[in-house]
Protein backbone atom coordinates (compact mmCIF):
# COMPACT_ATOMS: atom_id res chain seq x y z
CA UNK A 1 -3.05 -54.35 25.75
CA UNK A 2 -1.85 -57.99 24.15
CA UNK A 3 -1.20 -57.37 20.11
CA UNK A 4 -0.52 -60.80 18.17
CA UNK A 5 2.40 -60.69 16.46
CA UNK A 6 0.27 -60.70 13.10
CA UNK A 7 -0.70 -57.41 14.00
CA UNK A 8 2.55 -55.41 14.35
CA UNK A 9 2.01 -52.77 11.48
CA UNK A 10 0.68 -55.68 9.34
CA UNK A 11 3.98 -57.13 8.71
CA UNK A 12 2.84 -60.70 9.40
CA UNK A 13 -0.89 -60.51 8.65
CA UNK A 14 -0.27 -61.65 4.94
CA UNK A 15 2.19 -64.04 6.25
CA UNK A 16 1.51 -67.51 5.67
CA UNK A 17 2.78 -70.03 8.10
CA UNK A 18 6.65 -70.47 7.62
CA UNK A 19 8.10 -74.47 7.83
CA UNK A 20 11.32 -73.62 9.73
CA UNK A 21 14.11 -76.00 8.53
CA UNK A 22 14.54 -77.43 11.82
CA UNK A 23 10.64 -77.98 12.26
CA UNK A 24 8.64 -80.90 11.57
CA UNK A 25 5.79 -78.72 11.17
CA UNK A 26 4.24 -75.11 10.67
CA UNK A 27 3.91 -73.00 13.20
CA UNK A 28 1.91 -69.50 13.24
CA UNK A 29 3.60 -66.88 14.96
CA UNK A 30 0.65 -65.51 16.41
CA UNK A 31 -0.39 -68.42 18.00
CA UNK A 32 2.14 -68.88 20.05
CA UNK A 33 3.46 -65.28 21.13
CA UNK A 34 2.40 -62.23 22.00
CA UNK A 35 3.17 -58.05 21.88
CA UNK A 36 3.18 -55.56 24.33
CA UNK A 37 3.82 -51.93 24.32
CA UNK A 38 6.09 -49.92 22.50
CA UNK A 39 9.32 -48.78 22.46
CA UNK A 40 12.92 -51.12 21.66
CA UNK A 41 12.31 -54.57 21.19
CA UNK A 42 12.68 -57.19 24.55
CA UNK A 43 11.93 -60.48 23.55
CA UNK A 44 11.57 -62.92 26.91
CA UNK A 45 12.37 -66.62 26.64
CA UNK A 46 11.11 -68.47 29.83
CA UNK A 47 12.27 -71.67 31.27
CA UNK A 48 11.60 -75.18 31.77
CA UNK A 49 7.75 -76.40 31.90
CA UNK A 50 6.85 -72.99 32.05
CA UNK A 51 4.82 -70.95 29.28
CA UNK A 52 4.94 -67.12 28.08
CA UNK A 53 2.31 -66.71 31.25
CA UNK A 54 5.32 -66.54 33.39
CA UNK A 55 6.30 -63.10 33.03
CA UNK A 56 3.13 -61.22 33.28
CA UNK A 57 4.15 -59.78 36.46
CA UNK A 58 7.10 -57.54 34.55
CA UNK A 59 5.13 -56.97 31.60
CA UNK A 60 3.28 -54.05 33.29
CA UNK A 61 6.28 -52.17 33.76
CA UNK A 62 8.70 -53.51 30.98
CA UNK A 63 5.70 -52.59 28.33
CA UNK A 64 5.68 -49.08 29.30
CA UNK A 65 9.47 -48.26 28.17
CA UNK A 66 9.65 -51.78 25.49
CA UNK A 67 7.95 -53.74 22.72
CA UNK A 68 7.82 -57.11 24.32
CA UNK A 69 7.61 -59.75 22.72
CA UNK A 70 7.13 -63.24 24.46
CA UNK A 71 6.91 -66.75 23.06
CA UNK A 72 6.43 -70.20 24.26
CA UNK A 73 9.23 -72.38 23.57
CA UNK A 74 8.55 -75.77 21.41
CA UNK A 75 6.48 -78.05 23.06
CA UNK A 76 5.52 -75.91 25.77
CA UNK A 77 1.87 -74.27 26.29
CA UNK A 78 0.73 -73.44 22.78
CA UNK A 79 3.72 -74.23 20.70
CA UNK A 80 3.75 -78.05 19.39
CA UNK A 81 5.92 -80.38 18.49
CA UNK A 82 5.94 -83.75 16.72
CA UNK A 83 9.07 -84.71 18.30
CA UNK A 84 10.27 -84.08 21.90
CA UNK A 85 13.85 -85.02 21.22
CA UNK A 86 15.42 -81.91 20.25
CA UNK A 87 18.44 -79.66 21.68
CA UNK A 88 19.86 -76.27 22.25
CA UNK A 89 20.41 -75.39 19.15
CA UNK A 90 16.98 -75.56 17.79
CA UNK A 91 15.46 -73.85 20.71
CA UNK A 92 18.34 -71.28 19.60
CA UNK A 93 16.67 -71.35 16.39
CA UNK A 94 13.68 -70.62 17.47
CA UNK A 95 14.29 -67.81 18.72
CA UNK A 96 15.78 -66.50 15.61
CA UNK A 97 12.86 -67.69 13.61
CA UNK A 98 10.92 -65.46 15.68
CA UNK A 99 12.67 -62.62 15.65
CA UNK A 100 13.04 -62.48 12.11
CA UNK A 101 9.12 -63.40 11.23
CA UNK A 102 8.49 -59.90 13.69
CA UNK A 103 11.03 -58.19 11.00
CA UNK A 104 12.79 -57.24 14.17
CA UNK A 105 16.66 -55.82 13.86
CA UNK A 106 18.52 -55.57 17.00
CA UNK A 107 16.58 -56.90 19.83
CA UNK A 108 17.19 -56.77 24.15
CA UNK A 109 17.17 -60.30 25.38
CA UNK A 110 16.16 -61.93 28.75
CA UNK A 111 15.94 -65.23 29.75
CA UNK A 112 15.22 -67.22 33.09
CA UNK A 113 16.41 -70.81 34.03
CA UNK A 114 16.69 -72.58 30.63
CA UNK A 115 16.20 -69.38 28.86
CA UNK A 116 19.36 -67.78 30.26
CA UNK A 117 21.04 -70.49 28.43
CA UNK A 118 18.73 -70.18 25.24
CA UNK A 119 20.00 -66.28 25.30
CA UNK A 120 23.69 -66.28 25.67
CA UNK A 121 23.76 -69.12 22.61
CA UNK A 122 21.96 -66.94 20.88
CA UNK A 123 24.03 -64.01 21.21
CA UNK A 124 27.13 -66.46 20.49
CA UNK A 125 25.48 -67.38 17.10
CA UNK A 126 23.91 -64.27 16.41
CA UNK A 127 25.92 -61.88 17.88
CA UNK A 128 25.13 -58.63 14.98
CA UNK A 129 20.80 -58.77 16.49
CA UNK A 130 21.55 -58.65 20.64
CA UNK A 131 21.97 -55.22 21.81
CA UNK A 132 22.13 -56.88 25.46
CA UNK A 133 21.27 -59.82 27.00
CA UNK A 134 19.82 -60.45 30.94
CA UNK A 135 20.10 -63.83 32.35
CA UNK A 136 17.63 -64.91 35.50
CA UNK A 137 18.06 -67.45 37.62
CA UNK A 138 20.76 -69.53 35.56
CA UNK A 139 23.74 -71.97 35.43
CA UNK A 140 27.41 -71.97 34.87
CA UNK A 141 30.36 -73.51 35.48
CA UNK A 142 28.92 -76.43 37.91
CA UNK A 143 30.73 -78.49 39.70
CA UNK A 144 30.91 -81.99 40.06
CA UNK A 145 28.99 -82.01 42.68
CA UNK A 146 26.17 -79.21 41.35
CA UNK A 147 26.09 -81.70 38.44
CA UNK A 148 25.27 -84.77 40.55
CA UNK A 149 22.79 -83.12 41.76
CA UNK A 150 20.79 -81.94 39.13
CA UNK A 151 20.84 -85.60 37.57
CA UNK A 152 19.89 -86.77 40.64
CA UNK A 153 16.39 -84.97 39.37
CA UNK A 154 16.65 -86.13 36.56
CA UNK A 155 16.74 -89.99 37.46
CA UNK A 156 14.36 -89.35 39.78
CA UNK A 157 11.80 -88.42 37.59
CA UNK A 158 12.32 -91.04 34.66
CA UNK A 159 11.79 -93.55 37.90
CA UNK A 160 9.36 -92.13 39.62
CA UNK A 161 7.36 -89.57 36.72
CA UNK A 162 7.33 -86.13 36.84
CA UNK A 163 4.40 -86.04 38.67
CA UNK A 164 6.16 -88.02 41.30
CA UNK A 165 8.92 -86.03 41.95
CA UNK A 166 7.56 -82.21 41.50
CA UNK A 167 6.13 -82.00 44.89
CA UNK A 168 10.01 -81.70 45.83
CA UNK A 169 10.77 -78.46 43.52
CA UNK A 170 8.28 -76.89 45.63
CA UNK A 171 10.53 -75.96 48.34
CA UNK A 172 13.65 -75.27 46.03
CA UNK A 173 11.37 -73.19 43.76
CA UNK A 174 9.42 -70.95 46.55
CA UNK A 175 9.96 -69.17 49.51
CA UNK A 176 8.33 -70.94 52.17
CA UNK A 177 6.29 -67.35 52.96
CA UNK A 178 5.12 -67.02 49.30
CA UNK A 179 3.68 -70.89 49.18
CA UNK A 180 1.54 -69.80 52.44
CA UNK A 181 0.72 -66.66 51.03
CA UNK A 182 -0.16 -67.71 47.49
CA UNK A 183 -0.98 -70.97 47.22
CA UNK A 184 -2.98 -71.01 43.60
CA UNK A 185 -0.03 -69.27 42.30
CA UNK A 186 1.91 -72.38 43.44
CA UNK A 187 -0.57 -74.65 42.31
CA UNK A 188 -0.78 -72.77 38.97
CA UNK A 189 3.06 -73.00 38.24
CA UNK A 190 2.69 -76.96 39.14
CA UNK A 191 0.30 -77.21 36.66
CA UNK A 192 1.79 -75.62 34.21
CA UNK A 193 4.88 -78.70 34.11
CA UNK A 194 2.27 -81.33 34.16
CA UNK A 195 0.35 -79.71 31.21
CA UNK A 196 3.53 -79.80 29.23
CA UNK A 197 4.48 -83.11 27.33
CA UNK A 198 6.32 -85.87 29.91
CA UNK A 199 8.64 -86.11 26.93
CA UNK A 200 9.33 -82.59 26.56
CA UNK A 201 9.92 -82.08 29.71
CA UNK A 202 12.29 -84.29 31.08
CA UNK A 203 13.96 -84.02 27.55
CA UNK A 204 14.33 -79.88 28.19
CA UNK A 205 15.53 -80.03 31.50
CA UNK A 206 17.96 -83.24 30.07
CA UNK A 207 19.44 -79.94 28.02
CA UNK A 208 19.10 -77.60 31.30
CA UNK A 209 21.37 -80.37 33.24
CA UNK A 210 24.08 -81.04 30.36
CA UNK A 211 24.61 -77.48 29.09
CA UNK A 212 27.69 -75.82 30.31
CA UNK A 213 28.28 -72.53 28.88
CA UNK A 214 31.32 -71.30 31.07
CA UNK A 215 34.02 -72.33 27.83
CA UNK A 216 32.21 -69.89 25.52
CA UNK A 217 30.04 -67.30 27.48
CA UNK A 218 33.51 -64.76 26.97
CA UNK A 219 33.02 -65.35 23.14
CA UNK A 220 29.78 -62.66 23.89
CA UNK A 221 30.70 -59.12 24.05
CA UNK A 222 27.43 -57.73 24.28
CA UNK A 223 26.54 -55.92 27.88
CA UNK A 224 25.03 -58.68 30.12
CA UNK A 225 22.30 -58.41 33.69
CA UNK A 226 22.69 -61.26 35.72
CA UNK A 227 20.73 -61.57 38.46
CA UNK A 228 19.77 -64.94 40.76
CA UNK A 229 17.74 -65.24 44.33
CA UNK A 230 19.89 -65.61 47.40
CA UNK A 231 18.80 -69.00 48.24
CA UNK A 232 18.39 -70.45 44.66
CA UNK A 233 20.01 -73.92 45.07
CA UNK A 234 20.35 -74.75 41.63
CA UNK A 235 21.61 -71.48 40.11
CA UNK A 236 23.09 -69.97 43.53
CA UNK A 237 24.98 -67.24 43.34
CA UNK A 238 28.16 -69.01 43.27
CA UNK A 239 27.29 -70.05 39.49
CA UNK A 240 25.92 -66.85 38.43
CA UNK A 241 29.34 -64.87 39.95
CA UNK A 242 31.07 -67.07 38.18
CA UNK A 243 29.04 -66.20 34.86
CA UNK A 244 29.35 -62.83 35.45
CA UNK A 245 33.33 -62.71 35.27
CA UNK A 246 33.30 -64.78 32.12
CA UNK A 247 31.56 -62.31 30.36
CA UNK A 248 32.96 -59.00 29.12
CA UNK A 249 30.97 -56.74 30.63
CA UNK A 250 28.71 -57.71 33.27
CA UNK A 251 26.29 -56.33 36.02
CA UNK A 252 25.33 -59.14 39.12
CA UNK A 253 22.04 -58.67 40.95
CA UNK A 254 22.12 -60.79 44.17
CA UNK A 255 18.42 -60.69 45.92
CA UNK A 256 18.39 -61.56 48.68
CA UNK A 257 15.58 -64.66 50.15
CA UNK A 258 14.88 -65.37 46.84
CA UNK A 259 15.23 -68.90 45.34
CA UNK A 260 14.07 -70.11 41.88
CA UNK A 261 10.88 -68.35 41.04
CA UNK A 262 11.65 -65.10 41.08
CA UNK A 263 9.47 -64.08 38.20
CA UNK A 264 6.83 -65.41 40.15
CA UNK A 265 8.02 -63.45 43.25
CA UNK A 266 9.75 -60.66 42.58
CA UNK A 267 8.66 -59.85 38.87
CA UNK A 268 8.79 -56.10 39.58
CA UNK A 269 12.13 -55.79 41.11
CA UNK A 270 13.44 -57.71 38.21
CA UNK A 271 11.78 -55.09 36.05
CA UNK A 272 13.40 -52.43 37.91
CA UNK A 273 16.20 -54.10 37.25
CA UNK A 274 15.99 -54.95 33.78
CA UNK A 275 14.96 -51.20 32.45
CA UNK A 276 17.91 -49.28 35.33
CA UNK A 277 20.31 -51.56 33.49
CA UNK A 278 19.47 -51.22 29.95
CA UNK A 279 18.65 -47.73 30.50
CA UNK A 280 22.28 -47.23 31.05
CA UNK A 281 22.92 -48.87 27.36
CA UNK A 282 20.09 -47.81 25.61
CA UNK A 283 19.77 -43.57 25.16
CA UNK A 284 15.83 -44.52 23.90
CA UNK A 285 14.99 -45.67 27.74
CA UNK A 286 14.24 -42.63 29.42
CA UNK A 287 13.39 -44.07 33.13
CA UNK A 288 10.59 -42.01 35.39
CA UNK A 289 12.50 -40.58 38.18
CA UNK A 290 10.70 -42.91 40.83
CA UNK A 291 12.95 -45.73 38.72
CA UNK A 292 16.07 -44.04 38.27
């Protein structure tokens, strides 16, 4: 069962919209997030051109043992935005705004792809209201050459449109065995970038391509899942072993086949994942024994 966020034991309903200082306008929280379940609060920040939609395959299993709350970032699905040009820091706001129109305290993090950035700056800047973070499918400590090529999208797309070029992400997003075996859930996740703003977009994944976190992420001290496919070009698990080391203390999922999409793919495994790790942190997770 979805509750909106005005609903949460009325602490919002009498709410009226709050003009966030980095906003250029008012936003309702209940319009652009959901709740589900009960239990310690997860909030789940997706990733580029994507919308809260894309974890709906954890949410069965995370909702049992959390309360989960996830939003769609500025300018994506039914969060607007006057003006696409904005950076990491106010998508790191955001997050706090949202977290503290729930009333929430101390909250479990996960992110994928842009959102595993989004989360460890958050826990940098707000370090007293992450009890632990998990990062999906992310990027650290690229080299030269893992730069090049992510710019190489980049250019690509302000030459030829987004449009243009996302016909190549297909392969570096999917398993060639998933596209044949779901191909409107393919289709779906392509339509969910070209639905989202051309300006937003290429200016969010400008942020996913400049962003290095590997001089700061051992500023963060709170207990940390990382986890990438096996075959995930752009956040391989080169990048993600080396995120794991910088911070303090660490847990590195591998899967193996995998490339970019695992939410899409694997979305129960990850929740597996996600509640054997944080049960481990967390004495209010008490996992089923066919999860332990």
């Amino acid at each position: 069962m979805v509750q909106q966020l005005g609903s949460r034991e009325q602490m919002s309903a009498s709410r009226p919209a709050i003009r966030n200082s980095t906003r250029s306008e008012a936003v309702e929280p209940d319009a652009i997030a959901a709740i589900e379940g009960s239990g310690p609060n997860l909030i789940l920040v997706h990733g580029i051109g994507a919308t809260r939609s894309i974890w709906s395959t954890l949410v069965p299993t995370l909702s049992q043992y959390f309360t989960v709350v996830r939003y769609d970032l500025r300018g994506h699905g039914s969060h607007p935005t006057r003006d696409p040009h904005f950076g990491l820091e106010e998508l790191v706001d955001d997050l706090e705004w949202i977290r503290g129109q729930l009333g929430l305290n101390q909250v479990h993090l996960a992110g994928h792809s842009l959102g595993g950035m989004i989360v460890p700056a958050y826990a940098r800047k707000y370090p007293g209201h992450v009890l632990s973070m998990s990062l999906f499918s992310t990027a650290a400590g690229r080299t030269e050459q893992d730069s090049a090529n992510v710019w190489n999208v980049v250019r690509a797309m302000e030459q030829q449109s987004v449009a243009g070029v996302l016909p190549t992400l297909v392969d570096r997003w999917f398993t060639d065995e998933f596209t044949s075996a779901h191909p409107d859930i393919v289709a779906d996740r392509l339509q969910q970038v070209l639905s989202t703003d051309e300006a937003v977009f290429m200016n969010v994944f400008r942020i996913y391509a400049a962003t290095e976190m590997l001089p700061w992420l051992h500023e963060i001290e709170v207990p940390a899942l990382v986890l990438t496919g096996e075959n995930d070009g752009g956040c391989s698990p080169r990048l993600n072993r080396l995120i794991a080391t910088r911070l303090h203390t660490s847990s590195l999922v591998i899967l193996p086949r995998y490339k970019h999409s695992i939410l899409l793919e694997a979305g129960p495994e990850i929740a597996g994942c996600v509640l054997q790790f944080i049960s481990k942190i967390d004495a209010r997770i008490q996992l089923s024994a066919e999860l332990l």
